[in-house]
C-alpha atoms as a PDB file:
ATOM      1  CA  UNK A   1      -0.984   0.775  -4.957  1.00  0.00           C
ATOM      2  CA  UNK A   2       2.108  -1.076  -3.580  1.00  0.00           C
ATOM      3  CA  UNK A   3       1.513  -4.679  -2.835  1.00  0.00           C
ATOM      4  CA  UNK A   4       1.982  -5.055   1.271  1.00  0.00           C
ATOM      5  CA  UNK A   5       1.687  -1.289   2.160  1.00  0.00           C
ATOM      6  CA  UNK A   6       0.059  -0.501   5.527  1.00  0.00           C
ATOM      7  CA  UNK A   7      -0.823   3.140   6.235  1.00  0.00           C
ATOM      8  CA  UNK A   8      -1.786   4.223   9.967  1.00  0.00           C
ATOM      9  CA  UNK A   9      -2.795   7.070  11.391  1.00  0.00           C
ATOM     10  CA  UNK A  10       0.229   7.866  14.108  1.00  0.00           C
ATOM     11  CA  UNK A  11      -1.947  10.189  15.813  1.00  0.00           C
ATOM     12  CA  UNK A  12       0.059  11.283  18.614  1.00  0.00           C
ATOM     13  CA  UNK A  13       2.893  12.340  16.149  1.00  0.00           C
ATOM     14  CA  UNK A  14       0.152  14.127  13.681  1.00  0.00           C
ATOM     15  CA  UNK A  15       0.856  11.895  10.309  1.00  0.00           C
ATOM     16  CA  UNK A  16       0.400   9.426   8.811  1.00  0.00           C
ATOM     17  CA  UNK A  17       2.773   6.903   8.124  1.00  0.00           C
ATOM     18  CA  UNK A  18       3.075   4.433   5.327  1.00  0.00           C
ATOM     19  CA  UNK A  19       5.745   1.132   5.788  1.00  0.00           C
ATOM     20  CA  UNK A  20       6.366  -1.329   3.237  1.00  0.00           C
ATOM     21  CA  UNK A  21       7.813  -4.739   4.303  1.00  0.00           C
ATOM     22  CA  UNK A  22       8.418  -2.698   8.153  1.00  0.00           C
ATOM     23  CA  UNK A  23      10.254   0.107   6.981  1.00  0.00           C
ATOM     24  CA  UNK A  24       8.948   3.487   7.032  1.00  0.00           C
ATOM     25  CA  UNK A  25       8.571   4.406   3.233  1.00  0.00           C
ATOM     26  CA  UNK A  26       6.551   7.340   3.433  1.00  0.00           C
ATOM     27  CA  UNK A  27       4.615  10.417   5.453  1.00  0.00           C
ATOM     28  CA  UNK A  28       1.830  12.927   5.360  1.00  0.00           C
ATOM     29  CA  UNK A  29       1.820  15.013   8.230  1.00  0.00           C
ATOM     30  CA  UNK A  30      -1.067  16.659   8.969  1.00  0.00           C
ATOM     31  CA  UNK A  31      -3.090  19.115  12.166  1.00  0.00           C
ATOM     32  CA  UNK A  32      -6.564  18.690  13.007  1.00  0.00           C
ATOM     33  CA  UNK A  33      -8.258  22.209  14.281  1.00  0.00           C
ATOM     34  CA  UNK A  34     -11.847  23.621  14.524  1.00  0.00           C
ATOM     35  CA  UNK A  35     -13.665  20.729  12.276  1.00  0.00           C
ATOM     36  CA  UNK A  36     -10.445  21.013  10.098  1.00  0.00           C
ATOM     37  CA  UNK A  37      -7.259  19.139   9.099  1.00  0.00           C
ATOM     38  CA  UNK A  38      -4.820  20.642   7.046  1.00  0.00           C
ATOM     39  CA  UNK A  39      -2.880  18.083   5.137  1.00  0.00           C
ATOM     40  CA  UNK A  40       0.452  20.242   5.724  1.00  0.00           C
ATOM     41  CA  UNK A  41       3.573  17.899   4.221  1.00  0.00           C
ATOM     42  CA  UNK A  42       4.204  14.852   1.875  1.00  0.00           C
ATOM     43  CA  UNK A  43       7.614  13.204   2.133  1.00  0.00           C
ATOM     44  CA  UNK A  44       8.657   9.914   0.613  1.00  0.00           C
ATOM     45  CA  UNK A  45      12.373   8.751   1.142  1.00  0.00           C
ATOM     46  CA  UNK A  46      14.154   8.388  -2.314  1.00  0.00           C
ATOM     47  CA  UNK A  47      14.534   4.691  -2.733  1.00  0.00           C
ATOM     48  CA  UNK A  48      10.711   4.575  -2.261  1.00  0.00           C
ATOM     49  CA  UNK A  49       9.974   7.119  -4.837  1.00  0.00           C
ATOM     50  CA  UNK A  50       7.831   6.265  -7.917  1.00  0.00           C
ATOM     51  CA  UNK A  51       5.665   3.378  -6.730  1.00  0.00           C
ATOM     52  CA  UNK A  52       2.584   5.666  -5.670  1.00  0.00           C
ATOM     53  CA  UNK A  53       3.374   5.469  -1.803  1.00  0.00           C
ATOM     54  CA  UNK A  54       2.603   9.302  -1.666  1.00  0.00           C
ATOM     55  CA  UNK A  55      -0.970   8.888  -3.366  1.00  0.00           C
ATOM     56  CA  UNK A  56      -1.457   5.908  -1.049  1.00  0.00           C
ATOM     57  CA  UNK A  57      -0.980   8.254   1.972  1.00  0.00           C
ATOM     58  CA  UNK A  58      -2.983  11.047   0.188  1.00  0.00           C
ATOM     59  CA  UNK A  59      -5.832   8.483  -0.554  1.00  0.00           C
ATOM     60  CA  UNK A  60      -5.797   7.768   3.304  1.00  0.00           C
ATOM     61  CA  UNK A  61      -5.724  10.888   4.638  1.00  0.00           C
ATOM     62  CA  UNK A  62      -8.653  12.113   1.967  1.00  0.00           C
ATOM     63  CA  UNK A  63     -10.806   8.912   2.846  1.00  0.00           C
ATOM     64  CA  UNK A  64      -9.806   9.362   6.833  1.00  0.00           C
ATOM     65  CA  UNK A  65     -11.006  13.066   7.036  1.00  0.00           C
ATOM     66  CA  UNK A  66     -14.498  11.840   4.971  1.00  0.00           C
ATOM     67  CA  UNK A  67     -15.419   9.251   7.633  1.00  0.00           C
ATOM     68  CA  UNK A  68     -14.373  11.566  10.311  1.00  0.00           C
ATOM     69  CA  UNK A  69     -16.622  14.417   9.054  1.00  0.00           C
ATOM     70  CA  UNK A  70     -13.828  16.659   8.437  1.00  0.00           C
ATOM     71  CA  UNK A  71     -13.108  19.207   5.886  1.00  0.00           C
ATOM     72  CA  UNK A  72      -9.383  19.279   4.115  1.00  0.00           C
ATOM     73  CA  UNK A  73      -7.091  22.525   3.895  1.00  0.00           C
ATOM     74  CA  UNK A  74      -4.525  21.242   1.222  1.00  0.00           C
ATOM     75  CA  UNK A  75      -1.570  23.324   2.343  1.00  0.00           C
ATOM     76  CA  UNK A  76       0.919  20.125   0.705  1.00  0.00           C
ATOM     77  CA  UNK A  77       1.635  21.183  -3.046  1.00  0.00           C
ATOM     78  CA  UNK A  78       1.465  17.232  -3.551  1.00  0.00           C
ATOM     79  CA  UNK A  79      -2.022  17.119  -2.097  1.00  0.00           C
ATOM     80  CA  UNK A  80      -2.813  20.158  -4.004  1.00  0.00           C
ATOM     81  CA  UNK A  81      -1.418  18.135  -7.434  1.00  0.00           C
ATOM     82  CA  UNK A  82      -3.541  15.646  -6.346  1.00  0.00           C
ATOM     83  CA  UNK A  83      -6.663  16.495  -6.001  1.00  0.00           C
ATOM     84  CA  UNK A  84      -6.309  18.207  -9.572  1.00  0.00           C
ATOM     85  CA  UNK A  85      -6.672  14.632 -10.970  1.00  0.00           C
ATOM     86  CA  UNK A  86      -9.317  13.441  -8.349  1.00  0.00           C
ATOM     87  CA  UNK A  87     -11.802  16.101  -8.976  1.00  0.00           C
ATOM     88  CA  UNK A  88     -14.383  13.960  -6.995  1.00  0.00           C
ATOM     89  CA  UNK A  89     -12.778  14.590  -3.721  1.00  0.00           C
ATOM     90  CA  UNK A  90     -13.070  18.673  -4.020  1.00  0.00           C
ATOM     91  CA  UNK A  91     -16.566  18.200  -1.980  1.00  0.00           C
ATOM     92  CA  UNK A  92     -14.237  17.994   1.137  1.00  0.00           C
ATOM     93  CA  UNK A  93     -12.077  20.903   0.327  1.00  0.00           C
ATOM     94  CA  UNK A  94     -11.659  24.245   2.011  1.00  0.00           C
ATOM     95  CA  UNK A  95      -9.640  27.034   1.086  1.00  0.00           C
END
């Protein structure tokens, strides 16, 4: 993980949002239905690419929807690429 990342949940805008150094480096936007949240869309800017800001978000977002009691549609393909190598995390998977 990237030294001085914060990730927070910007609930009112559905995503959440990774800054490095107080720039926005990163997003996973996400919608929360029935008991559900469907991690929907991964986007990291170029010039933050490649210093595992997306699996940082991903890692949040997994861990958030645990302690929240919620189950995870993985409609992102990075999610989906994801949880391929984090086979311990399927528990919380629908779909």
């Amino acid at each position: 993980m990237v030294d001085n990342l914060v990730i927070d949940d910007a609930a009112e805008a559905q995503r959440y949002e990774a800054e490095l150094h107080g720039v926005l480096a990163g997003i996973l936007e996400y919608s929360v239905k029935h008991g559900r949240i469907a991690l929907i869309h991964t986007e990291v800017p170029p010039e933050f690419e490649g210093q595992g800001i997306a699996a940082a978000l991903t890692r949040f977002a997994l861990d958030d929807a645990r302690a929240r009691g919620l189950t995870v549609i993985a409609a992102c393909p990075y999610v989906k690429k994801y949880l391929e190598t984090h086979p311990d995390d399927r528990d919380i998977v629908v779909g």
